[in-house]
C-alpha atoms as a PDB file:
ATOM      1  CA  UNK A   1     -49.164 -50.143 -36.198  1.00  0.00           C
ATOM      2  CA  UNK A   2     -52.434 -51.940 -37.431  1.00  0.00           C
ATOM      3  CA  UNK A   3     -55.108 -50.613 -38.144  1.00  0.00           C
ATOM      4  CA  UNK A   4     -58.363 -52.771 -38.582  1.00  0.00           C
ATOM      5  CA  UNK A   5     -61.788 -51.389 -38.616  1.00  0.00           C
ATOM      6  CA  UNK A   6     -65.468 -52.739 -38.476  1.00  0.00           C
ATOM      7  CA  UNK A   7     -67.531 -53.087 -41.821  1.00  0.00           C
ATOM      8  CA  UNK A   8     -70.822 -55.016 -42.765  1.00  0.00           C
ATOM      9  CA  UNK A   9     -70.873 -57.729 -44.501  1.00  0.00           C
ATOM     10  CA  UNK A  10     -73.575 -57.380 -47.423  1.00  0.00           C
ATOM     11  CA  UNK A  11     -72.667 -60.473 -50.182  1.00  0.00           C
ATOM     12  CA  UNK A  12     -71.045 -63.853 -49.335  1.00  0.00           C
ATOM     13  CA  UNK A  13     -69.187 -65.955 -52.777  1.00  0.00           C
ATOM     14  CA  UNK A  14     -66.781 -68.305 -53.098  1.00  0.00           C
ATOM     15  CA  UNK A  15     -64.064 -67.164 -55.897  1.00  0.00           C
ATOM     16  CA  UNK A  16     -61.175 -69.714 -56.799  1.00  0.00           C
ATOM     17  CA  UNK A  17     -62.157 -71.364 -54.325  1.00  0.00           C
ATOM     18  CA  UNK A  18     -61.654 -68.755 -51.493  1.00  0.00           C
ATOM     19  CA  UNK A  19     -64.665 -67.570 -49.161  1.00  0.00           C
ATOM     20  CA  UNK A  20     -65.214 -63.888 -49.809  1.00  0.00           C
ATOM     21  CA  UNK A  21     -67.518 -61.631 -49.464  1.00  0.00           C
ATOM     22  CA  UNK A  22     -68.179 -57.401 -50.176  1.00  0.00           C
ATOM     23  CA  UNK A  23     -68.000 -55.588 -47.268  1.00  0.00           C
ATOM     24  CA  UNK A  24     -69.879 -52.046 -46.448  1.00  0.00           C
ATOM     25  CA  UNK A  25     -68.078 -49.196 -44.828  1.00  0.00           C
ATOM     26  CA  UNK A  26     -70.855 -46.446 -45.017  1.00  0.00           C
ATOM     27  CA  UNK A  27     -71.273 -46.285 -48.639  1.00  0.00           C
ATOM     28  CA  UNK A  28     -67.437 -47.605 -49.756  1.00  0.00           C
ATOM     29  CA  UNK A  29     -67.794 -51.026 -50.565  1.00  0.00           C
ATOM     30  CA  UNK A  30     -64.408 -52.974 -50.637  1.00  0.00           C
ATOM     31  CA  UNK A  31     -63.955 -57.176 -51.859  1.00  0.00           C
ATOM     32  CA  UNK A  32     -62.610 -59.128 -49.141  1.00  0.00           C
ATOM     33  CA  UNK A  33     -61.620 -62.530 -47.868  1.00  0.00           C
ATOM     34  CA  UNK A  34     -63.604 -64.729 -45.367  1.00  0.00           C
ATOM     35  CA  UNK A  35     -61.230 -67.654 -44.960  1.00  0.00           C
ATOM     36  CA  UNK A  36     -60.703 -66.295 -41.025  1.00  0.00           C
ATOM     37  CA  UNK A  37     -64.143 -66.195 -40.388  1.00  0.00           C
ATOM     38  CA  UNK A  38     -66.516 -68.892 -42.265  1.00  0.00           C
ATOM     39  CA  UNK A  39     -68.842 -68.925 -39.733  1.00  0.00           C
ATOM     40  CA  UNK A  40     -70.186 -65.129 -40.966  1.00  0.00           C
ATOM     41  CA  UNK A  41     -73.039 -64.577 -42.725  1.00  0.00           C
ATOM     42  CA  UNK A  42     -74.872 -61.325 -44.814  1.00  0.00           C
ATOM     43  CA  UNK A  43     -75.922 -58.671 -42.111  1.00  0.00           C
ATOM     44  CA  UNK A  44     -73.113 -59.215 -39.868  1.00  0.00           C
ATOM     45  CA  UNK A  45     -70.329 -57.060 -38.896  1.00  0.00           C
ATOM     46  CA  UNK A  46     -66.553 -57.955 -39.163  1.00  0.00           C
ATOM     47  CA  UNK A  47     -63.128 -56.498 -38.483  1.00  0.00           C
ATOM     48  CA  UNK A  48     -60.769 -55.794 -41.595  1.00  0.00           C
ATOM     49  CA  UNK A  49     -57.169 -55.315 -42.138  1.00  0.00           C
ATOM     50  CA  UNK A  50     -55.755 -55.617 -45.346  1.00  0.00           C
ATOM     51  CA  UNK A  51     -58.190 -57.292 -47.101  1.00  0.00           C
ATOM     52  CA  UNK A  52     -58.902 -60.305 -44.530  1.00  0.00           C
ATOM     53  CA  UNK A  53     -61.788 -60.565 -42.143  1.00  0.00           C
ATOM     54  CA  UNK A  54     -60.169 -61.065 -39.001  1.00  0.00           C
ATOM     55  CA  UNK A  55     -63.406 -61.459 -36.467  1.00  0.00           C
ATOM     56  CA  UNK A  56     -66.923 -61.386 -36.201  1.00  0.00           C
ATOM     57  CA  UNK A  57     -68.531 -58.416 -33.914  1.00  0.00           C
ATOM     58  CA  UNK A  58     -72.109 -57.147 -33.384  1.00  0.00           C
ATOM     59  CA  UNK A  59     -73.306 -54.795 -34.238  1.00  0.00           C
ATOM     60  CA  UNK A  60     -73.175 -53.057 -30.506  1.00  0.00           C
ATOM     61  CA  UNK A  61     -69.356 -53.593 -30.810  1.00  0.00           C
ATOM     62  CA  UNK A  62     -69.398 -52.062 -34.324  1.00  0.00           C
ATOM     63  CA  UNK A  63     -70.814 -49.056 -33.144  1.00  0.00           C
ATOM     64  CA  UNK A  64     -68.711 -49.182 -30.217  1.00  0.00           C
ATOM     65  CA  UNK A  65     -65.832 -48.881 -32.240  1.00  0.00           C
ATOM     66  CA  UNK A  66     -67.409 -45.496 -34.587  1.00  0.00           C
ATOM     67  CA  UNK A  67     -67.550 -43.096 -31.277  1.00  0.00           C
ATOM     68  CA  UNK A  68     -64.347 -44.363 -30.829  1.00  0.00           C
ATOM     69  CA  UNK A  69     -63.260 -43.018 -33.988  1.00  0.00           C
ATOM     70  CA  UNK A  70     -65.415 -40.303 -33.534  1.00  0.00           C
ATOM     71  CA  UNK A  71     -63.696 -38.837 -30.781  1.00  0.00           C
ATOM     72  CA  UNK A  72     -60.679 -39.319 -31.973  1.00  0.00           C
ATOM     73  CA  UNK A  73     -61.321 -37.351 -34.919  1.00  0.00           C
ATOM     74  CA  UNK A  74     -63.324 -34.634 -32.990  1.00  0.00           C
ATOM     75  CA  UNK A  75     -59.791 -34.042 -31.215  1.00  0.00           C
ATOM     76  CA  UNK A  76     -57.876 -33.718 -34.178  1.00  0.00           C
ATOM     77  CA  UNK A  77     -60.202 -31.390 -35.747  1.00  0.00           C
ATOM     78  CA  UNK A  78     -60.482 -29.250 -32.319  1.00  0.00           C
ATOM     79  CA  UNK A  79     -56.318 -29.320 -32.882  1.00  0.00           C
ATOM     80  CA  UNK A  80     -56.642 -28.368 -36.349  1.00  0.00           C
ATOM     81  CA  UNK A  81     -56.694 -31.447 -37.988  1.00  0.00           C
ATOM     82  CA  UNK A  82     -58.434 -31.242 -40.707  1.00  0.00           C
ATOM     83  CA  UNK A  83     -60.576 -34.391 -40.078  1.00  0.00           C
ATOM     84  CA  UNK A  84     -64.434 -32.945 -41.230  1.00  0.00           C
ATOM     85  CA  UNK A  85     -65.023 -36.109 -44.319  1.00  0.00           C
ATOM     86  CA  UNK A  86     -63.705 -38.576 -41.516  1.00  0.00           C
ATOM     87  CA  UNK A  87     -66.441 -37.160 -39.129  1.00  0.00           C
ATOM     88  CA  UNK A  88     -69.053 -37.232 -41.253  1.00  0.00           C
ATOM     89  CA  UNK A  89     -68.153 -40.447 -43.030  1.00  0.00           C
ATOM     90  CA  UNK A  90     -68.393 -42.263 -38.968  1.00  0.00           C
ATOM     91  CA  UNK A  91     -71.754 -40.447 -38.357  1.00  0.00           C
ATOM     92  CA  UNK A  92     -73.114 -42.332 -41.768  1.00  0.00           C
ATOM     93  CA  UNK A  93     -72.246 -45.212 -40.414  1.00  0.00           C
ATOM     94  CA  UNK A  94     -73.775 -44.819 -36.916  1.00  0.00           C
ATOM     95  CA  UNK A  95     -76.860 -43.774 -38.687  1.00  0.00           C
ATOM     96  CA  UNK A  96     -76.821 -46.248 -41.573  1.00  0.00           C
ATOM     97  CA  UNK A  97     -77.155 -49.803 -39.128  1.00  0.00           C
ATOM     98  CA  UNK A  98     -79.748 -51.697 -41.332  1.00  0.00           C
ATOM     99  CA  UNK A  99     -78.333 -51.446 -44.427  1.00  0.00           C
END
């Protein structure tokens, strides 16, 4: 099972000689490569798994892809889950856009 989620791209760099760039997922900021998707640029949204940009989305999409998570996580909690960090870390990010 993969699991790739949606993060924004806030610094583009080259480093030996790969395209990378830091990526924000409300607040947790992880390094990542941008080989896949050269064409990106600061302010945009991508989709990460394992450390490599696979696709550029907007922002629409982005957010799209937060309720998703949202309600999945609601669910779990409502079945005891345990999800309540999860929850609040996906309604940052739906209020955090502009960053």
């Amino acid at each position: 099972m993969c699991l790739a989620i949606p993060g924004k791209v806030i610094e583009i760099f080259t480093e030996a000689g790969l395209l990378m760039g830091r990526v924000d997922y409300a607040g947790t900021v992880n390094t990542i490569c941008l080989e896949y998707v050269p064409e990106i640029t600061v302010g945009k949204y991508t989709v990460v798994h394992a450390g490599f940009a696979l696709s550029v989305i907007d922002e629409e999409e982005a957010m799209k892809s937060y309720e998703a998570w949202q309600e999945l996580i609601e669910t779990a909690a409502r079945d005891g889950g345990g999800y309540e960090d999860q929850l609040a870390t996906i309604e940052n990010l739906k209020g955090n856009t502009t960053r």
